[in-house]
N, C-alpha and C. Protein backbone atom coordinates (compact mmCIF):
# COMPACT_ATOMS: atom_id res chain seq x y z
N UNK A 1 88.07 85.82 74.99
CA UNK A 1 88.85 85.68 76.20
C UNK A 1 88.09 84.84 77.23
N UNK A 2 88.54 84.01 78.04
CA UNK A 2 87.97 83.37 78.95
C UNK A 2 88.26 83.93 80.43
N UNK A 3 87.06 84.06 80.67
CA UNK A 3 86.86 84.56 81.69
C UNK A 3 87.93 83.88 83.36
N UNK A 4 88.87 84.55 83.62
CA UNK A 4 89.43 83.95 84.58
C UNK A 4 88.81 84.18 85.94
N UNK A 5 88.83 83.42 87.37
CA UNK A 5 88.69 84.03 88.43
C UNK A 5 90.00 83.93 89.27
N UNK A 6 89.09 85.21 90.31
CA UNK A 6 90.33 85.74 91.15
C UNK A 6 90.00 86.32 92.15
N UNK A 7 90.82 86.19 92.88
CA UNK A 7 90.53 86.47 94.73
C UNK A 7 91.31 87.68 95.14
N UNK A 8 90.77 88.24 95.98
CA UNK A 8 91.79 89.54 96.44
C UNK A 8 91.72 88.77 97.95
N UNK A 9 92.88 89.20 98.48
CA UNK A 9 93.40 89.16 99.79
C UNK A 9 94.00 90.76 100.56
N UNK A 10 93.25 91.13 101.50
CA UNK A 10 94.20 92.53 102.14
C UNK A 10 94.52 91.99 103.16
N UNK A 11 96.12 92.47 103.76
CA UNK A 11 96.74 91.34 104.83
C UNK A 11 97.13 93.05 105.60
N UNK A 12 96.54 92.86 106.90
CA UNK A 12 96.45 94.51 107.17
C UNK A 12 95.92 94.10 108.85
N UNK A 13 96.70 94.01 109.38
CA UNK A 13 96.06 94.11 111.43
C UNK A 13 95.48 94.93 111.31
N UNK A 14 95.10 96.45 111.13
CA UNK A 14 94.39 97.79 111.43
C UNK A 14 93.31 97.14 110.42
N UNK A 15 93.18 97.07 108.95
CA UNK A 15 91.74 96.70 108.58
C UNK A 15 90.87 95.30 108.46
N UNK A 16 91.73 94.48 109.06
CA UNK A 16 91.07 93.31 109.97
C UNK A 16 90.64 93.47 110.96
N UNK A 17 91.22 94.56 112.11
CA UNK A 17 90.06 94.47 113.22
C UNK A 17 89.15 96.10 112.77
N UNK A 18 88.75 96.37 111.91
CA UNK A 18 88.02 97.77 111.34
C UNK A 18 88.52 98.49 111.69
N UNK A 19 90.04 98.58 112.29
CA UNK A 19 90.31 100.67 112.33
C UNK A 19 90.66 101.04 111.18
N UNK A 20 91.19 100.36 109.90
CA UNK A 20 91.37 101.12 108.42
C UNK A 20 90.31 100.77 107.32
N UNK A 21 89.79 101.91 106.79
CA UNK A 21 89.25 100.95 105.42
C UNK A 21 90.39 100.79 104.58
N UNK A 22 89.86 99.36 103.66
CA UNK A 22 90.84 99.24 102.52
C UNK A 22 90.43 99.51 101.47
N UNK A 23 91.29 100.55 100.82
CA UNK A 23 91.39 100.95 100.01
C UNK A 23 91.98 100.38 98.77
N UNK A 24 92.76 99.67 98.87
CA UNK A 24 93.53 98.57 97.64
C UNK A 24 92.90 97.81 97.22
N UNK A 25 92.12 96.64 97.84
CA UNK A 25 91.41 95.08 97.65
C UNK A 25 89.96 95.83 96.72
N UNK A 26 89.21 97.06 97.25
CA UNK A 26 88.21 97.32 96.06
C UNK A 26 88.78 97.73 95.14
N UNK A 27 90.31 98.70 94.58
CA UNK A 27 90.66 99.27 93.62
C UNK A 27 91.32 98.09 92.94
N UNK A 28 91.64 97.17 93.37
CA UNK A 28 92.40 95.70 92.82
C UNK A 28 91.22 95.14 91.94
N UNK A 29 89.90 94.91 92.96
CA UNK A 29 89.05 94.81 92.46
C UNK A 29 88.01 94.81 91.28
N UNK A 30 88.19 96.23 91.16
CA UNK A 30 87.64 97.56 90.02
C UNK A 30 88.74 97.04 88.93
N UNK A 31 89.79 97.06 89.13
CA UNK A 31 90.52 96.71 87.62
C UNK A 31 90.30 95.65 87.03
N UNK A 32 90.37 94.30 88.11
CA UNK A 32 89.98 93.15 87.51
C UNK A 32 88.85 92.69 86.86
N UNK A 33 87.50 93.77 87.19
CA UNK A 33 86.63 93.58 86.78
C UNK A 33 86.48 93.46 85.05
N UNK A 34 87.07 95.39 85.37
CA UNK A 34 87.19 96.16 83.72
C UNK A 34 87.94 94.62 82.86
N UNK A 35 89.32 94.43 83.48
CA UNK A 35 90.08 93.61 82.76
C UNK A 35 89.70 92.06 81.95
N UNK A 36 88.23 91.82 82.89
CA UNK A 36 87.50 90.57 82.12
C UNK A 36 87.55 89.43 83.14
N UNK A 37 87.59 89.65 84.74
CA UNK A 37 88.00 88.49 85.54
C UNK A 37 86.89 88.62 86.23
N UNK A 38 86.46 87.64 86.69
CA UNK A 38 85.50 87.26 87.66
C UNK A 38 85.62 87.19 89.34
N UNK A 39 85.91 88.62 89.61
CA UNK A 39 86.52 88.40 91.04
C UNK A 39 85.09 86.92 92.34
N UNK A 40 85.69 86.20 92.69
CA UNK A 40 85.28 85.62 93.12
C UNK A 40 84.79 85.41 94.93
N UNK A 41 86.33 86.27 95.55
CA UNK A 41 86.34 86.10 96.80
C UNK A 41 87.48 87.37 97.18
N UNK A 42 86.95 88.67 97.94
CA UNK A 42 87.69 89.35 98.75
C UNK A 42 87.87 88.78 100.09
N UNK A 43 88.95 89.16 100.89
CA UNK A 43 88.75 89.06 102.09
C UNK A 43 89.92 90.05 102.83
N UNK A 44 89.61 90.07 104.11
CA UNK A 44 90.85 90.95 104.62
C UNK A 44 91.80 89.95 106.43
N UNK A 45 92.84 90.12 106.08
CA UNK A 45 93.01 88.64 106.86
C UNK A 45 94.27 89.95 107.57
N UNK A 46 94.56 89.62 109.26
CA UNK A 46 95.45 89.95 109.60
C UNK A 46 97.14 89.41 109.50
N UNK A 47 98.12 90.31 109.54
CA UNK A 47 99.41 89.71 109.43
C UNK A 47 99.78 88.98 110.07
N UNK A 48 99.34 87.50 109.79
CA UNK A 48 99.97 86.75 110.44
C UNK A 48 100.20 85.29 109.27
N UNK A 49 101.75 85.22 109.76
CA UNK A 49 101.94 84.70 108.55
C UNK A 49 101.49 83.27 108.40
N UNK A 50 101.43 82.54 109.58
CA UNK A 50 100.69 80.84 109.75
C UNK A 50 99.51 81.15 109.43
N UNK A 51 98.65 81.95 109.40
CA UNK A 51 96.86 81.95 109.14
C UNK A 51 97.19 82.24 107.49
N UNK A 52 97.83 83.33 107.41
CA UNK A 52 97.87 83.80 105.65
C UNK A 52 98.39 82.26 104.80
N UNK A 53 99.68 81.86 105.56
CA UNK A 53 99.98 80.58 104.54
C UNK A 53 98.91 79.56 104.56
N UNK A 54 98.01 79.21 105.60
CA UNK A 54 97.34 78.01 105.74
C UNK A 54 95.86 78.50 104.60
N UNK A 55 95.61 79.74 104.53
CA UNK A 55 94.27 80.50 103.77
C UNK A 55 94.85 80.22 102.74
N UNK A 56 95.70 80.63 102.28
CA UNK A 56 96.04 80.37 100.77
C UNK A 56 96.77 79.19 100.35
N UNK A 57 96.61 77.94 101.21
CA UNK A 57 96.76 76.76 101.08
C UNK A 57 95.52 76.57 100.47
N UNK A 58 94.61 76.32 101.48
CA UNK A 58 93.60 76.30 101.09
C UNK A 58 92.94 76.40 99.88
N UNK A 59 92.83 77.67 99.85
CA UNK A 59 92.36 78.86 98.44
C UNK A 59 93.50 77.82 97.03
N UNK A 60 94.22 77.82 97.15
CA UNK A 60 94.53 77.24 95.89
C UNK A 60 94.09 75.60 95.82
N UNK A 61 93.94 74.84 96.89
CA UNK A 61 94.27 73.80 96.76
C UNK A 61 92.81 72.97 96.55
N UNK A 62 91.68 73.94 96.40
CA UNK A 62 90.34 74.06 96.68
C UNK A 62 90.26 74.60 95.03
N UNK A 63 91.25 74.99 94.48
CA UNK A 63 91.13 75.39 93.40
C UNK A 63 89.78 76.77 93.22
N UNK A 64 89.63 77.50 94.39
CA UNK A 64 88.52 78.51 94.48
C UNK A 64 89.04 79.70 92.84
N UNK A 65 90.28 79.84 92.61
CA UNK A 65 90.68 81.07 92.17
C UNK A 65 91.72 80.85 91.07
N UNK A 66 91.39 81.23 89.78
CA UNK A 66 93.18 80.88 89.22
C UNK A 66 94.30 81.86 89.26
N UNK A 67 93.54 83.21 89.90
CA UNK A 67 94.28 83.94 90.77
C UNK A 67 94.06 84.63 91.88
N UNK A 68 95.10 84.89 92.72
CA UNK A 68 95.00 85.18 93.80
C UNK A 68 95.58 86.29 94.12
N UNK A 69 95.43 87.75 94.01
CA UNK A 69 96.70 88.81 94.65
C UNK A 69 96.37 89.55 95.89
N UNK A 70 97.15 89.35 96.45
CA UNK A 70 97.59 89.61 97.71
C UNK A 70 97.76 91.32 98.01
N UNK A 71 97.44 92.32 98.92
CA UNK A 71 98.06 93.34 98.67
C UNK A 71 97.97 93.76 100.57
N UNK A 72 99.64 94.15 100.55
CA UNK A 72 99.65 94.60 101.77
C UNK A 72 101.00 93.38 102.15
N UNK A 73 101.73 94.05 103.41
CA UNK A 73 102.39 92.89 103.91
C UNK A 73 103.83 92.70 103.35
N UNK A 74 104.46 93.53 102.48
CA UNK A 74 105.46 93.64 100.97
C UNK A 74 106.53 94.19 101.63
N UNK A 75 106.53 95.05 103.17
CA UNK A 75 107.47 96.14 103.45
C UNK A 75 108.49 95.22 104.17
N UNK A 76 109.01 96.50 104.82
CA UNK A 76 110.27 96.10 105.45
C UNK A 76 109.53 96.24 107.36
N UNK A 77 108.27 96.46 107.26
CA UNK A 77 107.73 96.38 108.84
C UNK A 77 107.98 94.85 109.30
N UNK A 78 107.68 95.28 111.02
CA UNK A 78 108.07 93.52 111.80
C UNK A 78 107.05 92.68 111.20
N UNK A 79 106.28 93.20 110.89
CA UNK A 79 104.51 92.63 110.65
C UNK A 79 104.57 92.18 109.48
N UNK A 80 105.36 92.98 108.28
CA UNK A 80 105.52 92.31 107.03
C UNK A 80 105.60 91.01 106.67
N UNK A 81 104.82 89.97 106.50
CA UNK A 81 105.00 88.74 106.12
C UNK A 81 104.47 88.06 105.00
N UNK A 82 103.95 88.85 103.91
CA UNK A 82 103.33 87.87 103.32
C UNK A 82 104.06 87.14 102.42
N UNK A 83 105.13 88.00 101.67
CA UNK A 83 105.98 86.91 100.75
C UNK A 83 106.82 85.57 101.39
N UNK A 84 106.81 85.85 102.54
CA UNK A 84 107.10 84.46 103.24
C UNK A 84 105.85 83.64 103.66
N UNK A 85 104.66 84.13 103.71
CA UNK A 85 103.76 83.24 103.99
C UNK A 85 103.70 82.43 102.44
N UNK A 86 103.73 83.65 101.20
CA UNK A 86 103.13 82.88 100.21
C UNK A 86 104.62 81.95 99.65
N UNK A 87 106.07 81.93 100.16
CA UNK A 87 106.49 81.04 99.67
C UNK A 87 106.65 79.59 100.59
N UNK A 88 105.73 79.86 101.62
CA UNK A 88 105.50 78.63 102.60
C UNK A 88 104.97 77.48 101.82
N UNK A 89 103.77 78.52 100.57
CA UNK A 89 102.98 77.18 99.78
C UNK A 89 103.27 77.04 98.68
N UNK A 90 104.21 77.74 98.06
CA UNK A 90 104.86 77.54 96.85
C UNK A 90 105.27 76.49 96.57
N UNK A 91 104.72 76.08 95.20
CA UNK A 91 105.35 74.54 94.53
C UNK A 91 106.14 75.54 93.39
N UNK A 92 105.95 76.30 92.85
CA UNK A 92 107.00 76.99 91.90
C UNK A 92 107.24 78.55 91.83
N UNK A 93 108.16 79.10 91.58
CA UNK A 93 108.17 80.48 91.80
C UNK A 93 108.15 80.94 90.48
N UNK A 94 107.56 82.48 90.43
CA UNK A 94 107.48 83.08 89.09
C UNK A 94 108.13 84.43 88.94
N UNK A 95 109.27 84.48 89.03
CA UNK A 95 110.07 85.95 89.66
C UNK A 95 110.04 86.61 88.18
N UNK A 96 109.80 86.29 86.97
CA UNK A 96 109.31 88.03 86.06
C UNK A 96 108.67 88.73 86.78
N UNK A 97 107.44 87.94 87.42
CA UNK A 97 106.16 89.15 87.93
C UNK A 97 106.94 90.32 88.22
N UNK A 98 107.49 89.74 89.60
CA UNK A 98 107.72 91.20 90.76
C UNK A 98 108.86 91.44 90.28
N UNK A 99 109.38 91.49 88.93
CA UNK A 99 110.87 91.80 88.29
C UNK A 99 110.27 92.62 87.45
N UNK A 100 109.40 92.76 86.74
CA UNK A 100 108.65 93.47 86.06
C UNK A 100 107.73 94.77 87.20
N UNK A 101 107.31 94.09 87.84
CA UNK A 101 106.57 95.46 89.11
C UNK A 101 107.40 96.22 89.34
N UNK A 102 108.79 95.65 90.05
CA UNK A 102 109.60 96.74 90.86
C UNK A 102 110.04 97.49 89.30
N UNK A 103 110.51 96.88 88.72
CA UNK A 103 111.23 97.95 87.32
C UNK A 103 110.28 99.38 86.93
N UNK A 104 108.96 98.73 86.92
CA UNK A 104 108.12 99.00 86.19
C UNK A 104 107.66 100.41 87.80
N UNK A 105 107.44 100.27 88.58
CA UNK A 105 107.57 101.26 89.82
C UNK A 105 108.45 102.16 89.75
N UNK A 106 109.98 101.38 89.17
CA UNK A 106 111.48 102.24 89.31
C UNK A 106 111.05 103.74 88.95
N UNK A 107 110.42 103.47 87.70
CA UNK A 107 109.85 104.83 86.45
C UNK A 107 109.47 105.88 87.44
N UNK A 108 108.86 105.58 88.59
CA UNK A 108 108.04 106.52 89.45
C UNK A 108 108.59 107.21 90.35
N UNK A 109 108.99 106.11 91.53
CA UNK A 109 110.10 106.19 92.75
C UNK A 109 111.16 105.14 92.97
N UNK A 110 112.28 105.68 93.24
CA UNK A 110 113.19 104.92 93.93
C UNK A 110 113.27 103.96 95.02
N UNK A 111 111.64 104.34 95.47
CA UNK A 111 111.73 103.46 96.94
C UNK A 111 111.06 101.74 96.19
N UNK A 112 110.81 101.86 95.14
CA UNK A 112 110.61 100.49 94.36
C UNK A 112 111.86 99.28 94.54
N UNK A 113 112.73 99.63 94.99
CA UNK A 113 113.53 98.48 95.29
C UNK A 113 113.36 98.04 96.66
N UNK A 114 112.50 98.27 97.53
CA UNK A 114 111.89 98.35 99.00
C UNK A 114 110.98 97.03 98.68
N UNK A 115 110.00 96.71 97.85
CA UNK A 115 109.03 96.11 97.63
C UNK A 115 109.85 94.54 97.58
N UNK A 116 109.02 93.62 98.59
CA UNK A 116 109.62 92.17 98.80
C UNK A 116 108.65 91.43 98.09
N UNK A 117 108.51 91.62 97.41
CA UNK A 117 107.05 91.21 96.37
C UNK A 117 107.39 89.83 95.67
N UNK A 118 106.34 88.36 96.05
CA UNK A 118 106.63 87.32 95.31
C UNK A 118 105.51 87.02 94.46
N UNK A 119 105.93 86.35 93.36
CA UNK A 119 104.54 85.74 92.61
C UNK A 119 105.01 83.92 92.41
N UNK A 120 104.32 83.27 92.87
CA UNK A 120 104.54 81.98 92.70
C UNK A 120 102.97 80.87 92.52
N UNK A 121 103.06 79.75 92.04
CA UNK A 121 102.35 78.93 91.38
C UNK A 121 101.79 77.66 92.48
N UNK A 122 100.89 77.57 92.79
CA UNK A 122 100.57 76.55 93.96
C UNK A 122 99.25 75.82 93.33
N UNK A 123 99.69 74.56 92.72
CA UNK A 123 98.94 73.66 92.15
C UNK A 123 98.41 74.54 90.60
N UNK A 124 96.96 74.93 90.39
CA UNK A 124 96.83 75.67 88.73
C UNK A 124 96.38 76.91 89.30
N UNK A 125 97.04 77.81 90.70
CA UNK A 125 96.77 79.01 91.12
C UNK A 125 97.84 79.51 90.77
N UNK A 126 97.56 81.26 90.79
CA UNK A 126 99.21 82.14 90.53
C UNK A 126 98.57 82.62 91.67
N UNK A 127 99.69 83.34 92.26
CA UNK A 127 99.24 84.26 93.91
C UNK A 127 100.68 85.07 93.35
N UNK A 128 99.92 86.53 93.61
CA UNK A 128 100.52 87.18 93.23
C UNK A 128 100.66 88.27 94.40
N UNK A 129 101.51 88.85 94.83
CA UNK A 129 101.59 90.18 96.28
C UNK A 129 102.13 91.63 95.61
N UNK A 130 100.86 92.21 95.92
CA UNK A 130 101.03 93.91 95.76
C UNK A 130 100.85 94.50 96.64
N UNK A 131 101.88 95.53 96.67
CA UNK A 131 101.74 96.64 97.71
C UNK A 131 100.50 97.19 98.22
N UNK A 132 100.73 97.14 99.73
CA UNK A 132 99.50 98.03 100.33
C UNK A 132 98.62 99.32 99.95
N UNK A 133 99.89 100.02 99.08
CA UNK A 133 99.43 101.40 99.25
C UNK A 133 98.74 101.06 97.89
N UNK A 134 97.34 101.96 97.80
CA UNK A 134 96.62 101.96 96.30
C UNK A 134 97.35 101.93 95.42
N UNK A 135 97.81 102.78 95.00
CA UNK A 135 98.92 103.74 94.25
C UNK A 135 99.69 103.11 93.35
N UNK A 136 100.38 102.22 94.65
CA UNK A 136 101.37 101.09 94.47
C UNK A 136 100.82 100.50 94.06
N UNK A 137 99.65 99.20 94.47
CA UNK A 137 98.71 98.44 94.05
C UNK A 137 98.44 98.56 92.53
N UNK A 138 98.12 99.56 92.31
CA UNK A 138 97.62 99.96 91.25
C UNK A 138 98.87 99.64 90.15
N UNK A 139 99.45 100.84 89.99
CA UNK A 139 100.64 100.35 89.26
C UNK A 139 101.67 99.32 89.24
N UNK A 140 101.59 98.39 90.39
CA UNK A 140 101.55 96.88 90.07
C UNK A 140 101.01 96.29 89.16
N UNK A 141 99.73 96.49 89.52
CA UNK A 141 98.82 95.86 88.78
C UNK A 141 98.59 95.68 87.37
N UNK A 142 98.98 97.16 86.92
CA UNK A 142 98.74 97.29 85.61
C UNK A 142 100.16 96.74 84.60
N UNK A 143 101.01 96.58 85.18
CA UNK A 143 102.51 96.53 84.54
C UNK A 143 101.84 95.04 84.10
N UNK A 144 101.22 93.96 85.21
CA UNK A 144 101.04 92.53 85.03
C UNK A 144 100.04 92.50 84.22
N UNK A 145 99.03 93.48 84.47
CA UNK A 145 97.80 92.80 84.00
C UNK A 145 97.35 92.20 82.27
N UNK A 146 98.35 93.00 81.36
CA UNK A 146 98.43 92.33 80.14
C UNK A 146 98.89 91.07 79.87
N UNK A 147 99.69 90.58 80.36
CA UNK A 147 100.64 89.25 80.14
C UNK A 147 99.88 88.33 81.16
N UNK A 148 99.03 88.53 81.70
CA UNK A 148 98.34 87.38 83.30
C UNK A 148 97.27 86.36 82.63
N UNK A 149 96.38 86.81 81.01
CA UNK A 149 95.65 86.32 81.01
C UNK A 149 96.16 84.91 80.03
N UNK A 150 97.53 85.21 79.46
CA UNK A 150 98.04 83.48 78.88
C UNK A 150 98.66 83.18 79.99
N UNK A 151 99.28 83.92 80.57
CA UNK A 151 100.19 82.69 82.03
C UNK A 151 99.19 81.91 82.27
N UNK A 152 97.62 82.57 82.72
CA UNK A 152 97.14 81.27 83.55
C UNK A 152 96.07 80.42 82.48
N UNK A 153 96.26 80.85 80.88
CA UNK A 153 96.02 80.02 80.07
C UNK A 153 96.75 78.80 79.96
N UNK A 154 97.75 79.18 80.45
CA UNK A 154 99.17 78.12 80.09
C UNK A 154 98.99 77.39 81.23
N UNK A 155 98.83 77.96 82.66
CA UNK A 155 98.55 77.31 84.17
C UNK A 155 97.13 76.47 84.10
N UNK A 156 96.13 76.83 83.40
CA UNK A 156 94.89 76.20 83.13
C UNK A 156 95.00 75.10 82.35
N UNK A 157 96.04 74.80 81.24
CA UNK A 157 96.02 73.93 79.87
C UNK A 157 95.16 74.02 78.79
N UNK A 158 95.07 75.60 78.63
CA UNK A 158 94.22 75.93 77.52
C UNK A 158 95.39 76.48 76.75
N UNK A 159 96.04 76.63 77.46
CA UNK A 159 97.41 77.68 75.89
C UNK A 159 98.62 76.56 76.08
N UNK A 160 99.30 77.03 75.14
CA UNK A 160 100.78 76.24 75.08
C UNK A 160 102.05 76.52 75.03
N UNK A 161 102.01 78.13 74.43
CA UNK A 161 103.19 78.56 73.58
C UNK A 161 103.02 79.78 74.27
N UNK A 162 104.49 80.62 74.92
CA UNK A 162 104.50 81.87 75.34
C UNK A 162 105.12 82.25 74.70
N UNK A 163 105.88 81.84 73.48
CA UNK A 163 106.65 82.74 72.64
C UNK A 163 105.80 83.71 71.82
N UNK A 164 106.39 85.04 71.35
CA UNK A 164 105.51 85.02 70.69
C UNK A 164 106.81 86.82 70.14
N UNK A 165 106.92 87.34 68.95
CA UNK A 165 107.65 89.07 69.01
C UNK A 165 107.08 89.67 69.62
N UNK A 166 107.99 90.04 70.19
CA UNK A 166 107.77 91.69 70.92
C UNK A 166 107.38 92.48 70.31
N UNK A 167 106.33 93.14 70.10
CA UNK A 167 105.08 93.82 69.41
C UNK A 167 103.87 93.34 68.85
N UNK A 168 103.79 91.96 68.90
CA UNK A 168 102.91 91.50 68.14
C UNK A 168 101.85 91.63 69.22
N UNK A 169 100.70 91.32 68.77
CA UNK A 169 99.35 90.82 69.32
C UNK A 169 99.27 89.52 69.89
């Protein structure tokens, strides 16, 4: 497996100016590790959606990350912005992801159709947005995390072919 890298982003006013710890961006973290990725760059950025779109302009266009997930920012609060920040820099959208998250949440709670969750492609980056809450985060995470390492084989130009049966290896 080739080692991918990847950036966490927490988009959070309370743990940008230190009144919350975050709890998501190290547990995002911790999985990606186990999973074989090279986390490269945490950070924790407040909700605002012109700083978040212009950072992850950046971040992809700098090619720092071949992924990027986002967590926090997904709700229905005034503050909520990140799936509009991240389709500010979108050159392509990837709607299995968060078609697969929310389904894959459904199993748990109902409030999974709440989640405004985008995953889209900005130059050979995926940026991907998970929920604030760990929990959530988490079981985001894991629904994607099998199928993430040919997408960005395929986004890199090391793979070619996503077909493949349903069950196979």
């Amino acid at each position: 497996m080739r080692s991918f890298r990847a950036a966490i982003v927490t988009v959070s006013d309370t743990g940008f100016a230190g009144e919350r710890v975050d709890e998501s961006g190290p547990l995002i973290r911790d999985m990606l590790i186990q999973g074989g990725y090279e986390v490269v760059l945490y950070r924790i950025l407040p909700d605002e959606r012109t700083e978040l779109a212009a950072y992850l302009r950046d971040l992809c266009d700098r090619h720092e990350a071949d992924l990027v997930l986002t967590t926090g920012g997904t709700g229905f609060s005034p503050r909520d912005y990140t799936p509009e920040a991240t389709l500010d820099i979108a050159e392509r959208l990837v709607p299995g992801i968060p078609e697969l998250m929310r389904a894959y949440s459904l199993q748990k709670t109902d409030r999974a159709i709440l989640s405004r969750s985008v995953a889209v492609i900005r130059k050979q980056t995926l940026i991907v947005n998970l929920p604030g809450s760990p929990r959530a985060a988490q079981e985001n995470l894991e629904s994607i995390l099998p199928a993430l390492e040919h997408g960005l084989a395929i986004l890199g130009g090391t793979a070619h072919n996503c077909a493949r049966p349903l069950g196979s290896v």
